[in-house]
C-alpha atoms as a PDB file:
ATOM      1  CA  UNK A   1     -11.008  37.087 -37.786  1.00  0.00           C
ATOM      2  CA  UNK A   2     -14.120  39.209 -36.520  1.00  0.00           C
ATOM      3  CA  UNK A   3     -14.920  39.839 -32.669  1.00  0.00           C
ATOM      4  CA  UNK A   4     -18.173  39.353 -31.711  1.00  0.00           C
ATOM      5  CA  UNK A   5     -19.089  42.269 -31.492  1.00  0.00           C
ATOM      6  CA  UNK A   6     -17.855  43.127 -34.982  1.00  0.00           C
ATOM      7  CA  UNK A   7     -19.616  39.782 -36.692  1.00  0.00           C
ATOM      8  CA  UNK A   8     -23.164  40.468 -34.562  1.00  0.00           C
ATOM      9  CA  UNK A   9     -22.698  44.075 -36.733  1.00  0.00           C
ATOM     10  CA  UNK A  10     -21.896  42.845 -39.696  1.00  0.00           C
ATOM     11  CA  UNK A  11     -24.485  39.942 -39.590  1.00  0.00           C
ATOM     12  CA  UNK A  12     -27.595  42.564 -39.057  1.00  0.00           C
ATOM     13  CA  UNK A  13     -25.878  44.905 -41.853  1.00  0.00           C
ATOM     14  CA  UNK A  14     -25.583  42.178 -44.017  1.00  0.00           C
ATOM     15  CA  UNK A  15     -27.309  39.831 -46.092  1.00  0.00           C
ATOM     16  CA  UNK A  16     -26.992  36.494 -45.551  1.00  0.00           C
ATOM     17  CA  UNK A  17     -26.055  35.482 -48.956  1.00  0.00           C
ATOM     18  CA  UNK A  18     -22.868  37.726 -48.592  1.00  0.00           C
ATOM     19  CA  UNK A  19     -21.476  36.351 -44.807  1.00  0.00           C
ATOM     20  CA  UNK A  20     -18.499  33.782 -46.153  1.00  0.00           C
ATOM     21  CA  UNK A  21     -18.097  31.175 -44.052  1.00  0.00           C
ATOM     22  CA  UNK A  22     -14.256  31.788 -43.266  1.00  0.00           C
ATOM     23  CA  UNK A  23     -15.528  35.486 -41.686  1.00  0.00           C
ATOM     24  CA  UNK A  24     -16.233  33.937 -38.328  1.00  0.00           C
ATOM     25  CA  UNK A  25     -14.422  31.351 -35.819  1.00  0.00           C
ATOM     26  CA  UNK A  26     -16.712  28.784 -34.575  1.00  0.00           C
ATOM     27  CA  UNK A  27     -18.244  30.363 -31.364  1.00  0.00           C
ATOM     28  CA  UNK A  28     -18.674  33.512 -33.188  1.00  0.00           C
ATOM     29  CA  UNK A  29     -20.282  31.827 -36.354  1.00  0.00           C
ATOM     30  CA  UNK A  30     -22.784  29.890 -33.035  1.00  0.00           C
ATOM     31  CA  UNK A  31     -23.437  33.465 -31.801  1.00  0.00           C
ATOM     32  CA  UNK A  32     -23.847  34.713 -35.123  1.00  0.00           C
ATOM     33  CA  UNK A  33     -26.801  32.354 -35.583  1.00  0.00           C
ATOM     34  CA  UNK A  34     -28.454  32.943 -32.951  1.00  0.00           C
ATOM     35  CA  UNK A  35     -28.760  36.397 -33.433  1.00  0.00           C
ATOM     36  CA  UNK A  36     -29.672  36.037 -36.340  1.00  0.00           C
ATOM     37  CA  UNK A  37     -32.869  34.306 -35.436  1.00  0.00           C
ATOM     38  CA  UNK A  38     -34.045  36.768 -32.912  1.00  0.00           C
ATOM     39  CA  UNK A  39     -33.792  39.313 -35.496  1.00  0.00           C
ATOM     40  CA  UNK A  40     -35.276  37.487 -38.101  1.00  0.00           C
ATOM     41  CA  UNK A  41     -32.764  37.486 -40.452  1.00  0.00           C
ATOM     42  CA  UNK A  42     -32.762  33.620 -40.523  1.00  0.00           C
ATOM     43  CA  UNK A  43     -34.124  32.258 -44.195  1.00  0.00           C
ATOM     44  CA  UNK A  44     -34.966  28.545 -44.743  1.00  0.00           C
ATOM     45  CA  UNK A  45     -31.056  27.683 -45.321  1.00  0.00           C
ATOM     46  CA  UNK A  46     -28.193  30.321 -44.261  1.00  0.00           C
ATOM     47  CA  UNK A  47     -27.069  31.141 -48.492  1.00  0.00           C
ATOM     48  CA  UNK A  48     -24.216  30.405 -50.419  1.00  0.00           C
ATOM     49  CA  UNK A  49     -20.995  29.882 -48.761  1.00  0.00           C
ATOM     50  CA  UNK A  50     -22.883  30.227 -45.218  1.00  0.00           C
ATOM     51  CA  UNK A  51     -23.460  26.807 -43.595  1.00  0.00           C
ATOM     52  CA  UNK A  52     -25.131  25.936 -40.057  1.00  0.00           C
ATOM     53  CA  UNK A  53     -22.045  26.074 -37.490  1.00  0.00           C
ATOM     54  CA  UNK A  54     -21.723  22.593 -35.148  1.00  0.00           C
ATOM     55  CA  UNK A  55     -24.206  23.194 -32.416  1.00  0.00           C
ATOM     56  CA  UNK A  56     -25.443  19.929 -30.960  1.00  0.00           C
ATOM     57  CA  UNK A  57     -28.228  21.968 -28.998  1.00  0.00           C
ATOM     58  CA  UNK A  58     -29.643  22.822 -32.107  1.00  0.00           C
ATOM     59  CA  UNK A  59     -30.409  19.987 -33.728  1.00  0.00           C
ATOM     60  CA  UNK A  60     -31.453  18.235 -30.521  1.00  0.00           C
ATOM     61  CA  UNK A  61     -34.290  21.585 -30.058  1.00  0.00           C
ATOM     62  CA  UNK A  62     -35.522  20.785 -33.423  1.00  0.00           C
ATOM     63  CA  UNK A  63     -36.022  16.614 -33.133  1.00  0.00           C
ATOM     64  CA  UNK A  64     -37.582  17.259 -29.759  1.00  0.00           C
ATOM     65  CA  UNK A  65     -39.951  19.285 -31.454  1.00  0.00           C
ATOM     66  CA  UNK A  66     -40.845  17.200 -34.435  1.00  0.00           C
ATOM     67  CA  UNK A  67     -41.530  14.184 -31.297  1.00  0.00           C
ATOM     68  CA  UNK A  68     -43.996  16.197 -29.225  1.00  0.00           C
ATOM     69  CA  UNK A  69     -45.772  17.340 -32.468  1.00  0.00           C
ATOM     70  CA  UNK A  70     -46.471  14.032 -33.513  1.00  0.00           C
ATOM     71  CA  UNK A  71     -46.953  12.460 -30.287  1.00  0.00           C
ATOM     72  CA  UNK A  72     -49.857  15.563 -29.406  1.00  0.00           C
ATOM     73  CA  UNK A  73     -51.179  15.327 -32.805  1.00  0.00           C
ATOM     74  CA  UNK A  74     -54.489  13.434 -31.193  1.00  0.00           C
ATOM     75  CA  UNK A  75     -56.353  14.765 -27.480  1.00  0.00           C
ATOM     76  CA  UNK A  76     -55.162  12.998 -24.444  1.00  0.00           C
ATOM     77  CA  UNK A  77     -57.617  13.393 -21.268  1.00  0.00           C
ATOM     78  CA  UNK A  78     -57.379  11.682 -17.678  1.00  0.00           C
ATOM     79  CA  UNK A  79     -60.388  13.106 -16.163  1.00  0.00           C
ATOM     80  CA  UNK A  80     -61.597  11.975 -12.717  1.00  0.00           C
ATOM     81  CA  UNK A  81     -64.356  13.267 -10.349  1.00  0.00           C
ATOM     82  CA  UNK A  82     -65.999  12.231  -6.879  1.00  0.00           C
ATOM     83  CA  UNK A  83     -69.367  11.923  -7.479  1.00  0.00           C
ATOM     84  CA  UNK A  84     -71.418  12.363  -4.469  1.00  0.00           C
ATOM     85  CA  UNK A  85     -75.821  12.206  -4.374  1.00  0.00           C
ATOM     86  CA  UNK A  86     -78.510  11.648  -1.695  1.00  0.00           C
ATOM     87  CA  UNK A  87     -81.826  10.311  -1.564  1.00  0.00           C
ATOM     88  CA  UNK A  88     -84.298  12.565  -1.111  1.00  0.00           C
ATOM     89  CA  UNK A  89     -84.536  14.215   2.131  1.00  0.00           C
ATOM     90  CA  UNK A  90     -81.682  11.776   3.101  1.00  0.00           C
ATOM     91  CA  UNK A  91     -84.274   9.047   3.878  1.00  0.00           C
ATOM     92  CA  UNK A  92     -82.555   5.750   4.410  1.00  0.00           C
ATOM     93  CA  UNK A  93     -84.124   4.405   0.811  1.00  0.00           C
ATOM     94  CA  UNK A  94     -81.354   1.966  -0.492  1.00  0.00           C
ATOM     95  CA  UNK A  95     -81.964  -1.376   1.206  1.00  0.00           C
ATOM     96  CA  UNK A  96     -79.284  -3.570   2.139  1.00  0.00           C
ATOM     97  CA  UNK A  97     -80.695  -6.307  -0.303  1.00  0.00           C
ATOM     98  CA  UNK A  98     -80.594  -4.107  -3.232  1.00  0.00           C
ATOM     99  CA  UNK A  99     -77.259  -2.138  -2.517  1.00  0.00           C
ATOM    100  CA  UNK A 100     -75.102  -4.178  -4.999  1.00  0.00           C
ATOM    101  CA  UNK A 101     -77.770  -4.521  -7.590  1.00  0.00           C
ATOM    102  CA  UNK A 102     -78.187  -0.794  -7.584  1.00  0.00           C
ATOM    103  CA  UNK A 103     -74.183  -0.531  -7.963  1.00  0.00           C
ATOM    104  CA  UNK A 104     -74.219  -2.839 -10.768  1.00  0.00           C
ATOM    105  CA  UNK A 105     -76.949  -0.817 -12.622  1.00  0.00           C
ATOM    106  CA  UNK A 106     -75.144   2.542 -12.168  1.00  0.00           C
ATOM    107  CA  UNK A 107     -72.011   0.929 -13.174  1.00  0.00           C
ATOM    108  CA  UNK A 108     -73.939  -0.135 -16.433  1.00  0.00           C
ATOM    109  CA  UNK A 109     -75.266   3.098 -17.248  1.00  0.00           C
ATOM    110  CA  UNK A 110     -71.672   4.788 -16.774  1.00  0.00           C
ATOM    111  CA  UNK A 111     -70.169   2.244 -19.487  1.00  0.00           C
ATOM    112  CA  UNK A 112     -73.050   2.744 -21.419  1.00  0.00           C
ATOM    113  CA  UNK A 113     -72.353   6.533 -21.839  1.00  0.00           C
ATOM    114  CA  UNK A 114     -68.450   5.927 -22.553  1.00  0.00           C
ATOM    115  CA  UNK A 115     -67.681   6.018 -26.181  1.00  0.00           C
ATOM    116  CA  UNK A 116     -65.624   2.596 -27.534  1.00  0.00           C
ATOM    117  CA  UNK A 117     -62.650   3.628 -29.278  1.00  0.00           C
ATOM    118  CA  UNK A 118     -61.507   1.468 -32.256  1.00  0.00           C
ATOM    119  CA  UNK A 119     -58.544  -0.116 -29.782  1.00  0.00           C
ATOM    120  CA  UNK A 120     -61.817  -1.755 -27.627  1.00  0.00           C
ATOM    121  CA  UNK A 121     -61.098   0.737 -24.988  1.00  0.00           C
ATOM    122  CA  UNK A 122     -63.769   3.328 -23.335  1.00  0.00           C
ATOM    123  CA  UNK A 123     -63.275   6.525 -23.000  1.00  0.00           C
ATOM    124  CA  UNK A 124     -64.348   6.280 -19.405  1.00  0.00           C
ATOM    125  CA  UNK A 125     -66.158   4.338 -16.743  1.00  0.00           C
ATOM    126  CA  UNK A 126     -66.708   3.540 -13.214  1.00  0.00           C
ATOM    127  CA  UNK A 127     -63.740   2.973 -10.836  1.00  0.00           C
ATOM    128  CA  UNK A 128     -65.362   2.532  -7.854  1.00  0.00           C
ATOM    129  CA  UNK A 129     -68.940   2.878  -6.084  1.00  0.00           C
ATOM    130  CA  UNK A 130     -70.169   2.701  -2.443  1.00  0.00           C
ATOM    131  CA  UNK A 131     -72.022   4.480   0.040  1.00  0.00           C
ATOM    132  CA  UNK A 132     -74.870   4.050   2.827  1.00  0.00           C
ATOM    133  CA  UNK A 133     -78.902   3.734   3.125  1.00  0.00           C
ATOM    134  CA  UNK A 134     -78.648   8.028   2.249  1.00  0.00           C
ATOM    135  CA  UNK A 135     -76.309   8.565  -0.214  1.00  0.00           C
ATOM    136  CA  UNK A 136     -74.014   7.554  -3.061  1.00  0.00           C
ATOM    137  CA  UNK A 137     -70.692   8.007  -3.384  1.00  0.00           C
ATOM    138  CA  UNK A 138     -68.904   7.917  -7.000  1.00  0.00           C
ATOM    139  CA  UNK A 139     -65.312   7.562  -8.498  1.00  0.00           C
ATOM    140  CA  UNK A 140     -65.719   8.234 -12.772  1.00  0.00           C
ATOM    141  CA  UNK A 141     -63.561   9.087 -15.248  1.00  0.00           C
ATOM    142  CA  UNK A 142     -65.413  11.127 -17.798  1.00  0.00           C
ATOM    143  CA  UNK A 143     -64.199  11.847 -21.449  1.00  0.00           C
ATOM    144  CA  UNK A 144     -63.788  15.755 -21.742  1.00  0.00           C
ATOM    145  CA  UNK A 145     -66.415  16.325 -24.463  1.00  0.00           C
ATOM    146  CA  UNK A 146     -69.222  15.048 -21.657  1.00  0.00           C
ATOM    147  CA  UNK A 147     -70.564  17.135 -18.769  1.00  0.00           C
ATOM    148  CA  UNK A 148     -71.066  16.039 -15.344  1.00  0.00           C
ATOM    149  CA  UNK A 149     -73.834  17.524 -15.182  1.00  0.00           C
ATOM    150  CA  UNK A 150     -75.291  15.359 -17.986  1.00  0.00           C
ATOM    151  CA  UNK A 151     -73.933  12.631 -16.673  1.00  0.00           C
ATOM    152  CA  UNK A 152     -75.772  13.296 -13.278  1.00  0.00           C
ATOM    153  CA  UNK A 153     -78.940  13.360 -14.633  1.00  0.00           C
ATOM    154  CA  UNK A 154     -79.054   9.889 -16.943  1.00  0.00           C
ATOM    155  CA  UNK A 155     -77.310   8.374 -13.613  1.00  0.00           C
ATOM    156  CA  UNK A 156     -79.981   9.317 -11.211  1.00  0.00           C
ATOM    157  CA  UNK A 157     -83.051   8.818 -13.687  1.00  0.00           C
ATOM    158  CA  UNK A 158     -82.618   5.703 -14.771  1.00  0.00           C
ATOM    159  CA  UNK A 159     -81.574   4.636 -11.484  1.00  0.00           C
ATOM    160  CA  UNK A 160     -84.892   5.795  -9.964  1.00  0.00           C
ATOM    161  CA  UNK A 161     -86.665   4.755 -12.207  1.00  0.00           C
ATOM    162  CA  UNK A 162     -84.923   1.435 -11.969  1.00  0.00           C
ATOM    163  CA  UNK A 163     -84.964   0.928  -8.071  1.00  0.00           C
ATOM    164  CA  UNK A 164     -89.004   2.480  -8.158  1.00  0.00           C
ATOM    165  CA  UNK A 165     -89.781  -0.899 -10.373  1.00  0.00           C
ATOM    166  CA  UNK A 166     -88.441  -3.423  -8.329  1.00  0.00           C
ATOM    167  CA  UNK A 167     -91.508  -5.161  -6.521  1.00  0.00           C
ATOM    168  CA  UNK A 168     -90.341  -4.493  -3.125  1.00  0.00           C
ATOM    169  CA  UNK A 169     -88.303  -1.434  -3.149  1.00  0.00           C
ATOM    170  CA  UNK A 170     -90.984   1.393  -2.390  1.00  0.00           C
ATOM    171  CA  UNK A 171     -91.196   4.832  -4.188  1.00  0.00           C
ATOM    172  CA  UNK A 172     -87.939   5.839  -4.559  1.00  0.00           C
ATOM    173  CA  UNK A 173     -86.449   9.410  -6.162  1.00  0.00           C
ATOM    174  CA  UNK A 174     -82.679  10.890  -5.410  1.00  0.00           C
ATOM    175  CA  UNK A 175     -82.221  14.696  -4.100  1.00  0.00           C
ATOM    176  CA  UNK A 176     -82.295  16.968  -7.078  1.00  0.00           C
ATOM    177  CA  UNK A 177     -78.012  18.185  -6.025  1.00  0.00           C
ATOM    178  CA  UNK A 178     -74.661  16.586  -5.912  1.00  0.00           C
ATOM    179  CA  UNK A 179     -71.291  17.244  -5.453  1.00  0.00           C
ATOM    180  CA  UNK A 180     -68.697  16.721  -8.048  1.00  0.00           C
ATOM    181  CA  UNK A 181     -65.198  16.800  -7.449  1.00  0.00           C
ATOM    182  CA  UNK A 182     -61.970  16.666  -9.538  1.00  0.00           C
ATOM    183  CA  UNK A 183     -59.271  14.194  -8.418  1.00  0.00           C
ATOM    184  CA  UNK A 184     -55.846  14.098  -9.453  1.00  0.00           C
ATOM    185  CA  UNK A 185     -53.599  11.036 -10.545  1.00  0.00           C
ATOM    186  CA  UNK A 186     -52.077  11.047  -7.428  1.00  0.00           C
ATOM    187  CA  UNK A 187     -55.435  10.978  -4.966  1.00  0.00           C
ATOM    188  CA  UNK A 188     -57.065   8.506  -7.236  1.00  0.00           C
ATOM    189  CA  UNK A 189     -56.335   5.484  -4.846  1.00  0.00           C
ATOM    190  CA  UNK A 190     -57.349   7.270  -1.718  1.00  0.00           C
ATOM    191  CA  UNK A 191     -60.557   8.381  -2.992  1.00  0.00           C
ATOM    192  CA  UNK A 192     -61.111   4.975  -4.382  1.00  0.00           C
ATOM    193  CA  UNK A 193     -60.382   3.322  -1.133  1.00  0.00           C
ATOM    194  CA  UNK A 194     -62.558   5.792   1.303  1.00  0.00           C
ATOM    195  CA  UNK A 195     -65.538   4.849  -1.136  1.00  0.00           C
ATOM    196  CA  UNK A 196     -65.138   1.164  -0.963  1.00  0.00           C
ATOM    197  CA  UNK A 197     -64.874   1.634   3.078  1.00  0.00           C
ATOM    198  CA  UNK A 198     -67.784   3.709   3.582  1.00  0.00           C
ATOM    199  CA  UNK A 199     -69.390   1.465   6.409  1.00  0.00           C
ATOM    200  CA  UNK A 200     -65.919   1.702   8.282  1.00  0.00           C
ATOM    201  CA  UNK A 201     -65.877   5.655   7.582  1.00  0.00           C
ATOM    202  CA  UNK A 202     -69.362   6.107   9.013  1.00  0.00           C
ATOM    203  CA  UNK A 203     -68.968   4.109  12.076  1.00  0.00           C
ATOM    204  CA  UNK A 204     -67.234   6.998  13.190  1.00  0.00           C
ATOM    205  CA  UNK A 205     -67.930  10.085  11.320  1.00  0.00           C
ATOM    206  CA  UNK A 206     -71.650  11.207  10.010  1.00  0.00           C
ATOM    207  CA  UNK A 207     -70.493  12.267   6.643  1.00  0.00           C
END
């Protein structure tokens, strides 16, 4: 039998084709391998006479592989933002009369921007909506080949345009900014819950 040191020699002198199996004990043959693929020595199949020694790790690396490949063949997103918007110059605009109307619309725009997949779902939509007389707060998630930025602007003109028709709404136009901003998995349930409880928020904070 070889010692290591003597079958890691032999194994980058060598060709594969000429290593007999009966050259190397087990561990060594394991080592052997290894080595062999760091030096890139390693053919599809080890040649005559050579075959691949037990090594559970091995074959475990290799299924693993062929799992995440398949599984990430497709594009999985979970995109979330905080959408926030004002009226312009922060004049109290959105009457209490029309709030949930006005969230209804919004929500319908959102959806309507969402692309179906074939399973019925949508690659995003509203989670949750609230706010004051001022401003608008937003919880979305957005499909990654859609800007926020384009989503701000169908959201707030057809909106205005929207609450400007109804017969007893006024003139009404939104502040040309927002604020956008990413949530993770994790804060999605706080953020969702500070929206829906922005009359408690406000009662004692103004913002």
């Amino acid at each position: 039998m070889r010692s290591n040191r003597e079958a890691m020699q032999a194994l980058r002198s060598y060709s594969l084709d000429n290593v007999n199996q009966e050259d190397f004990n087990e561990p060594t043959r394991a080592a052997c391998v290894q080595t062999a693929k760091r030096c890139r020595h390693l053919a599809p199949g080890l040649g005559p006479g050579f075959t691949t020694p037990t090594n559970p790790v091995a074959p475990k690396e290799r299924r693993q592989l062929s799992t995440e490949e398949t599984t990430m063949a497709g594009t999985f997103t979970s995109l979330h933002y905080h959408l926030i918007f004002s009226t312009k110059n922060r004049a109290p605009l959105i009457k209490e009369r029309h709030r949930e109307r006005l969230y209804e619309y919004i929500g319908g725009v959102i959806r309507s921007e969402c692309k179906v997949l074939q399973s019925g779902k949508r690659t995003g939509g509203l989670i949750a909506i609230g706010g004051m007389p001022d401003h608008l707060h937003v919880l979305v998630r957005w499909p990654q080949n859609r800007t926020v930025s384009n989503l701000m602007r169908i959201v707030k003109s057809r909106s205005s345009r929207w609450m400007s028709d109804l017969p007893d709404a006024g003139s009404f136009s939104w502040q040309e900014g927002y604020g956008a901003f990413s949530v993770s998995q994790s804060g999605i349930a706080d953020v969702d819950s500070y929206i829906r409880n922005q009359a408690d928020h406000h009662a004692t904070r103004s913002c």
